[in-house]
C-alpha atoms as a PDB file:
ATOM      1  CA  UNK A   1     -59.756 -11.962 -15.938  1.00  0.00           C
ATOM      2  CA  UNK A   2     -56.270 -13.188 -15.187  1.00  0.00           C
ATOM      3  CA  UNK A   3     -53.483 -11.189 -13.934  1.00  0.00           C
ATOM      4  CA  UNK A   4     -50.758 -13.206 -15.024  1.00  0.00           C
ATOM      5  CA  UNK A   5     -47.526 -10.945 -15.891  1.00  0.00           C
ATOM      6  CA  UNK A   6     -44.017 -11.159 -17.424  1.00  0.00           C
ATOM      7  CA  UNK A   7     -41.604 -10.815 -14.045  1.00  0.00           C
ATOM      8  CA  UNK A   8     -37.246 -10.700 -14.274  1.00  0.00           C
ATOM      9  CA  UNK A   9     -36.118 -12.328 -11.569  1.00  0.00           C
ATOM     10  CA  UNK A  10     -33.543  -9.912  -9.539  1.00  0.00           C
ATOM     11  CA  UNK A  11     -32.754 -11.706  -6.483  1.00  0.00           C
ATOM     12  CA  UNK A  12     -33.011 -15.758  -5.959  1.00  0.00           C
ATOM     13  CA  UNK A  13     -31.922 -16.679  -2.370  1.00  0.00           C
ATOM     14  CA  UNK A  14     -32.466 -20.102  -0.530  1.00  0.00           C
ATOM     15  CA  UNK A  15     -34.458 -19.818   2.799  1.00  0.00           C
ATOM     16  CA  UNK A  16     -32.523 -20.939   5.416  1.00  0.00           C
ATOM     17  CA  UNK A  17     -34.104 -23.915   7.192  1.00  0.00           C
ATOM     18  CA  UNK A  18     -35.988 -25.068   4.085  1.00  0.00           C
ATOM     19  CA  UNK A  19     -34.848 -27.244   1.957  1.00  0.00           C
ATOM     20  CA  UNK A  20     -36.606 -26.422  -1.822  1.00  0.00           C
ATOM     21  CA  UNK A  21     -37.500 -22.776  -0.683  1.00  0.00           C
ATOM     22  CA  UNK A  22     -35.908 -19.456  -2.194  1.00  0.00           C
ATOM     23  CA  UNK A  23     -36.918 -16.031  -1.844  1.00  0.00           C
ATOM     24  CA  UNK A  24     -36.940 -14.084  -5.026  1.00  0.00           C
ATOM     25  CA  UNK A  25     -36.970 -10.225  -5.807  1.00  0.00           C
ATOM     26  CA  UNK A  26     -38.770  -9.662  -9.382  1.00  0.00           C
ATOM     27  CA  UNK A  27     -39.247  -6.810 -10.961  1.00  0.00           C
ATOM     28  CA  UNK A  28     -42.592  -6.734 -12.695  1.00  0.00           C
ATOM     29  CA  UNK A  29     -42.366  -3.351 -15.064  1.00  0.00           C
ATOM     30  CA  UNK A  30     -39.699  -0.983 -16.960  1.00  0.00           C
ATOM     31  CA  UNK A  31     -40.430   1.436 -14.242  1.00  0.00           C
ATOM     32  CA  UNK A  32     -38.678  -1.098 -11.757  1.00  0.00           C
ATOM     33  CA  UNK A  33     -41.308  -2.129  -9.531  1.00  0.00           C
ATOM     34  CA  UNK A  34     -40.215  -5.229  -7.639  1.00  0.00           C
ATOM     35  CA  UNK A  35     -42.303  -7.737  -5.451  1.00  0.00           C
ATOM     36  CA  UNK A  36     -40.649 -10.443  -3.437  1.00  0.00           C
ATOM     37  CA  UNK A  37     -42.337 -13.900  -4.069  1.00  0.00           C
ATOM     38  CA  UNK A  38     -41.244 -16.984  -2.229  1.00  0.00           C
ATOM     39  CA  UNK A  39     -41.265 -20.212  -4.609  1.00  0.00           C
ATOM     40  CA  UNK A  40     -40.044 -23.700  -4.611  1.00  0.00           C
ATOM     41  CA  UNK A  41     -39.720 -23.791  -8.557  1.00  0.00           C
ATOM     42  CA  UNK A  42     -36.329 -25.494  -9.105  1.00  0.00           C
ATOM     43  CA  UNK A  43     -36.070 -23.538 -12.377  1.00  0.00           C
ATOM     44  CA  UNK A  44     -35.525 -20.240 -10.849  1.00  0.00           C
ATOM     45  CA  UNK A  45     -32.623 -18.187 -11.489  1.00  0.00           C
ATOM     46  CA  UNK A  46     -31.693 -15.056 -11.550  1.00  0.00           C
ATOM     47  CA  UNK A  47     -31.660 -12.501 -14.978  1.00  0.00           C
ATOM     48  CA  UNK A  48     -34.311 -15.364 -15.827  1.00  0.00           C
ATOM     49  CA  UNK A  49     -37.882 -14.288 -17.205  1.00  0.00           C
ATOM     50  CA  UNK A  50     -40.869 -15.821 -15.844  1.00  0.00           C
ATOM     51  CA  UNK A  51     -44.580 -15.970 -15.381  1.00  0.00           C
ATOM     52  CA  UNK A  52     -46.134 -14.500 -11.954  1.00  0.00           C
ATOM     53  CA  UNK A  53     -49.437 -13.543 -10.510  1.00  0.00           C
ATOM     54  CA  UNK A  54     -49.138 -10.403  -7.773  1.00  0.00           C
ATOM     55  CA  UNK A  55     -51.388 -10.263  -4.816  1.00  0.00           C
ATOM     56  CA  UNK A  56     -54.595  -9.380  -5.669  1.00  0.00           C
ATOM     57  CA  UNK A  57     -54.779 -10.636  -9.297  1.00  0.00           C
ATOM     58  CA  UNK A  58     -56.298 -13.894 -10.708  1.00  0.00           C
ATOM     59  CA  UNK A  59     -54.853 -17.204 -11.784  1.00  0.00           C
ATOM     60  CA  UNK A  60     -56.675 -18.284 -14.956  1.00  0.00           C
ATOM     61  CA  UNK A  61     -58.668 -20.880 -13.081  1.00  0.00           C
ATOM     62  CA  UNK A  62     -60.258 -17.920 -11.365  1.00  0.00           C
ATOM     63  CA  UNK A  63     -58.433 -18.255  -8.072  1.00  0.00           C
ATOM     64  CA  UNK A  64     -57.019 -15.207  -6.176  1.00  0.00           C
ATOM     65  CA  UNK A  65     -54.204 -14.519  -5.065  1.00  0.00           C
ATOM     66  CA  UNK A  66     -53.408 -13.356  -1.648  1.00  0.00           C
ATOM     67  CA  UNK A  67     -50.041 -11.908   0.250  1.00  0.00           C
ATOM     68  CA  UNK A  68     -48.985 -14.820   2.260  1.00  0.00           C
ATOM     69  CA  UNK A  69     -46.619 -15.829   4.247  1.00  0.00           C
ATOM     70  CA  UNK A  70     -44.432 -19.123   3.061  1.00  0.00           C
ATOM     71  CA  UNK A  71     -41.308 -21.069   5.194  1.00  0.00           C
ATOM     72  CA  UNK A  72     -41.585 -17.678   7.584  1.00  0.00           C
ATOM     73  CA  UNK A  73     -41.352 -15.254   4.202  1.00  0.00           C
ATOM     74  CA  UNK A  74     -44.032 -12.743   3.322  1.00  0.00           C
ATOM     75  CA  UNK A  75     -44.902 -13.688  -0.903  1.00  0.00           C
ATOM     76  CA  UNK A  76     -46.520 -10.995  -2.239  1.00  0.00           C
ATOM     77  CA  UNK A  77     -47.684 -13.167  -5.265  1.00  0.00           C
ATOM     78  CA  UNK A  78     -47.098 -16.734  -7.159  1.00  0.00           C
ATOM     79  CA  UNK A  79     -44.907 -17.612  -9.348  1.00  0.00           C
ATOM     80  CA  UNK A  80     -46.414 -19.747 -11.957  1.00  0.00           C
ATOM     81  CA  UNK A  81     -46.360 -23.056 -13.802  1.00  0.00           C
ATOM     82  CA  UNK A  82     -47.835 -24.490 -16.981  1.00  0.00           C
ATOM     83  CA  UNK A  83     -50.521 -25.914 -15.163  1.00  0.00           C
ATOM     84  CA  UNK A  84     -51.637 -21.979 -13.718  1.00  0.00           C
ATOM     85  CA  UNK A  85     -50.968 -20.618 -17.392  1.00  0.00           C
ATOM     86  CA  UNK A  86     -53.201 -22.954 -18.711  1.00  0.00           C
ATOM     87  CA  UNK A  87     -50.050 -24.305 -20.805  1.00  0.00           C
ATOM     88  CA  UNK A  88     -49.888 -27.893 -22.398  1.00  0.00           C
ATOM     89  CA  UNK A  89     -46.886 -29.601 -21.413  1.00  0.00           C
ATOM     90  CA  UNK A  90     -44.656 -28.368 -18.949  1.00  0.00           C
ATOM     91  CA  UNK A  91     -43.999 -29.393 -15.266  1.00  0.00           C
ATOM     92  CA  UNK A  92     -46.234 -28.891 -12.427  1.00  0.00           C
ATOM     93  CA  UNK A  93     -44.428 -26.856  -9.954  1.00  0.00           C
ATOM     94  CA  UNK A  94     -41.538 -25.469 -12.702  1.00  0.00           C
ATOM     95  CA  UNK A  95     -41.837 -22.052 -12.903  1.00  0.00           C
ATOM     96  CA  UNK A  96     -43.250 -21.151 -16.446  1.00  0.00           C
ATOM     97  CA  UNK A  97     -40.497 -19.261 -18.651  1.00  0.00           C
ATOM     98  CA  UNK A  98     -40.478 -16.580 -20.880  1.00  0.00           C
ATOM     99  CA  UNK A  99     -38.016 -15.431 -23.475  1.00  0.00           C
ATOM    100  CA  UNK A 100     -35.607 -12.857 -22.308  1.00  0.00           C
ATOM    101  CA  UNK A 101     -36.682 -10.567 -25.068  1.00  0.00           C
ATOM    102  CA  UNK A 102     -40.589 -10.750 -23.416  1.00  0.00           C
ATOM    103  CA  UNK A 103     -41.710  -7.579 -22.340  1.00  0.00           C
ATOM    104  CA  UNK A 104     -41.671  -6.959 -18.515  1.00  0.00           C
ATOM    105  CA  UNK A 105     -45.559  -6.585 -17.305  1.00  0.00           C
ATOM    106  CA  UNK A 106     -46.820  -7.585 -20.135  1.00  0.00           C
ATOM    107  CA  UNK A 107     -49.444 -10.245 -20.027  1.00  0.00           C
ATOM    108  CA  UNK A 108     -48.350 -13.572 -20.018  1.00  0.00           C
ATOM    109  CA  UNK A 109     -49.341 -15.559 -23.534  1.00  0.00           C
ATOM    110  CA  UNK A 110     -51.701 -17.796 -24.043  1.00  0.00           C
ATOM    111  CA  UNK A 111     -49.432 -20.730 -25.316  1.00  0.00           C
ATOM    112  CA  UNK A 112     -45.865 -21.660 -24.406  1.00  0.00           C
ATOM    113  CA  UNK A 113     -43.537 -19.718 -26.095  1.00  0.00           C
ATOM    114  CA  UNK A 114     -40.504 -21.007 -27.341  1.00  0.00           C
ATOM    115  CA  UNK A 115     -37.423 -20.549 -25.722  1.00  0.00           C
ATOM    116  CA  UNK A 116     -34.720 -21.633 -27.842  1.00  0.00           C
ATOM    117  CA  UNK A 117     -34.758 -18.223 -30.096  1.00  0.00           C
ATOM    118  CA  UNK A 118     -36.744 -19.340 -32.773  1.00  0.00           C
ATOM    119  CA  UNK A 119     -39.486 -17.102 -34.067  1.00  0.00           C
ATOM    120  CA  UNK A 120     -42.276 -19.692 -34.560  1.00  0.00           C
ATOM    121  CA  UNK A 121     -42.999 -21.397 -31.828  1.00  0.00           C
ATOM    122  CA  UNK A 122     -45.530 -24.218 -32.179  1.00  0.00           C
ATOM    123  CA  UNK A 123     -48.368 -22.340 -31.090  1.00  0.00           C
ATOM    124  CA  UNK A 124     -48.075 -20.365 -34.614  1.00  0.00           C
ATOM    125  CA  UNK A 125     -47.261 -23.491 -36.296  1.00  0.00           C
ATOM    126  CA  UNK A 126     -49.956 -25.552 -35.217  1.00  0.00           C
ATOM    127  CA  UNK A 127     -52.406 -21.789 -35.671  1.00  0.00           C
ATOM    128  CA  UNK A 128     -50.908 -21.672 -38.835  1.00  0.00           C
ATOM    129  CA  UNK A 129     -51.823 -25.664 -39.297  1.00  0.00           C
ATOM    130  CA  UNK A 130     -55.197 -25.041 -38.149  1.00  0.00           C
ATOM    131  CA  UNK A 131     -55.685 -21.721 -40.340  1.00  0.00           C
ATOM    132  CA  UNK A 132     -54.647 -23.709 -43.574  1.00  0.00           C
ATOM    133  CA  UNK A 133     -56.784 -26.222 -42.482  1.00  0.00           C
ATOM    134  CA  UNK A 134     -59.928 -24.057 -42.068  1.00  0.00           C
ATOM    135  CA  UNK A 135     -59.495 -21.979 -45.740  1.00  0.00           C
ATOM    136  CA  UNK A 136     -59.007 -25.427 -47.250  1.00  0.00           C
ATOM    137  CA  UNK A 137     -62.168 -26.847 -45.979  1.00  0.00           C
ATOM    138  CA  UNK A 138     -64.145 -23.364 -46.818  1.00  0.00           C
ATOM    139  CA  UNK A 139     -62.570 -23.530 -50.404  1.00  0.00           C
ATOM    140  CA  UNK A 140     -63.835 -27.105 -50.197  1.00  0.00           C
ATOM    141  CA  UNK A 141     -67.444 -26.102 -49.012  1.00  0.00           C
ATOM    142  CA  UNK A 142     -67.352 -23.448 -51.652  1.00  0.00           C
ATOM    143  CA  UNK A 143     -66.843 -25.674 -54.653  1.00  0.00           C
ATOM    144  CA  UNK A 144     -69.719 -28.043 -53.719  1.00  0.00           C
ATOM    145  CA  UNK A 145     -71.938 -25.274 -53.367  1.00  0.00           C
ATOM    146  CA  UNK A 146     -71.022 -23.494 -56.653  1.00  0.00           C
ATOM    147  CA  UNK A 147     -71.089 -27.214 -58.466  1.00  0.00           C
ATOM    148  CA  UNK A 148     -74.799 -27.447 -56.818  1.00  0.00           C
ATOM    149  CA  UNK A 149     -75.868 -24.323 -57.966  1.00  0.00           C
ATOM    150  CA  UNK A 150     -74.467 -24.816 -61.269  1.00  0.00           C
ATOM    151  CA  UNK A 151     -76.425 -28.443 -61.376  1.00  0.00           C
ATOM    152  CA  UNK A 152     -79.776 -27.134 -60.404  1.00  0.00           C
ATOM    153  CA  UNK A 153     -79.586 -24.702 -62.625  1.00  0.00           C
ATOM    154  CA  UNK A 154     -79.153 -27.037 -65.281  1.00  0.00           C
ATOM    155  CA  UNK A 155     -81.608 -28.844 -64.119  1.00  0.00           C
ATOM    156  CA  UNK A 156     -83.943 -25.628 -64.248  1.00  0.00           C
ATOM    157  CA  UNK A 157     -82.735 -24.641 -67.752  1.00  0.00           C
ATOM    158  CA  UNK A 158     -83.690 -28.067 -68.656  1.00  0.00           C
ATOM    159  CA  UNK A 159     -87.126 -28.447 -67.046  1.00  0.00           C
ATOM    160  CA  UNK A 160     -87.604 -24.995 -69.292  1.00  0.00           C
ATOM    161  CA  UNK A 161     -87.040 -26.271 -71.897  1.00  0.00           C
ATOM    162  CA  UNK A 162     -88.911 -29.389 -71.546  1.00  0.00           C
ATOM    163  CA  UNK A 163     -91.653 -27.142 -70.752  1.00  0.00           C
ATOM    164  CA  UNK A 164     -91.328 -24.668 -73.582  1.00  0.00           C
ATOM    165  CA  UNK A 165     -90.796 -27.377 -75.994  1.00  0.00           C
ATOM    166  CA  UNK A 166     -94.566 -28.892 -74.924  1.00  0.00           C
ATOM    167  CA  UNK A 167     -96.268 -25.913 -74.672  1.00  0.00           C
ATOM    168  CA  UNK A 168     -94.917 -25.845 -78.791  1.00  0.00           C
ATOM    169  CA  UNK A 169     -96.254 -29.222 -79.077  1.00  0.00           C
ATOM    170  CA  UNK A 170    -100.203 -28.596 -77.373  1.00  0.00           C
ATOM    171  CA  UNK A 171    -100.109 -25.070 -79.213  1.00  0.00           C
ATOM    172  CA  UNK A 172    -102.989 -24.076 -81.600  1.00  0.00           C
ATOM    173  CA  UNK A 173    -102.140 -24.192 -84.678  1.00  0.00           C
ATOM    174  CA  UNK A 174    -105.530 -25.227 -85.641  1.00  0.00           C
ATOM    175  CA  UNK A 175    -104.820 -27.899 -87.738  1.00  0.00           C
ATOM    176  CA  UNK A 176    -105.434 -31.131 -86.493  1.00  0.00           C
ATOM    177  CA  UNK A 177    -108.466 -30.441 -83.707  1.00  0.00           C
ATOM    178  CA  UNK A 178    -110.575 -32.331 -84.580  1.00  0.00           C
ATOM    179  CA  UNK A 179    -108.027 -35.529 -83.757  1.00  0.00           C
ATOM    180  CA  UNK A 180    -106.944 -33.672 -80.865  1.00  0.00           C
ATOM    181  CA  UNK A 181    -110.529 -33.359 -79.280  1.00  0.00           C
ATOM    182  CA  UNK A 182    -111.186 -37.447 -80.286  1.00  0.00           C
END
């Protein structure tokens, strides 16, 4: 199971001595738990909302994380990319965004969300695509079933027929056996 959460970032400062390093403070609930995470994600600012796996937890790929310590810093978690959320598109090594409006410890979703303020973003679209897609094809399979049914029934209304109308024609009506039996 994954442990990816929805993290504000609180704190961003730059490690001294390292170049592409910063040392962030997120807090990862309402309640205002924070964990410090260290990160080399250009895209990290702070009041930003963002993707992160605590120590302990699980990146989708199954990997766990661990406390560690990065550029002399202890990271008590990851922050995470597309590639980690199992995102299409998206930077390796860009910290994966979340709306600002995306509630803190939540679970991060599935697909990239939009960002821009929209509503739909096109996970839903391309759900909603797929969905259309799917009750088109069952009203599809649904027709050519009812249009075979409807055929072989024909087809055994006519046979019926056919059969009732020779059973008329053999029937005993006694008058012409004896050309019948020659």
């Amino acid at each position: 199971m994954s442990s990816l959460i929805c993290a504000e970032v609180l704190a961003c400062d730059a490690i001294e001595g390292k170049d592409k390093l910063k040392k962030i403070v997120v807090r990862v609930d309402d309640a205002g738990t924070t964990i410090a995470l260290v990160t080399n994600a250009p895209n990290v600012e702070t009041g930003k909302r963002l993707v992160v796996c605590p120590a302990g937890g699980t990146l989708r790929d199954g990997t766990e994380v661990r406390r560690a310590t990065v550029g002399g810093c202890v990271s008590d978690g990851v922050v995470c990319d597309s590639v980690m959320c199992g995102w299409s598109g998206g930077g390796a090594g860009s910290a994966a965004l979340l709306p600002g409006d995306f509630p803190l410890g939540s679970a991060a979703p599935s697909a990239r969300p939009r960002l821009d303020g929209k509503s739909d973003d096109a996970g839903d679209d391309e759900r909603a695509r797929a969905a259309k897609k799917a009750d088109e094809k069952a009203e599809k399979k649904a027709a050519l079933a009812a249009k075979r049914a409807a055929r072989d029934a024909a087809k055994k209304a006519k046979k019926t027929g056919a059969d009732a109308r020779a059973e008329a024609d053999d029937g005993d009506d006694g008058e012409n056996d004896a050309t019948d039996d020659a």
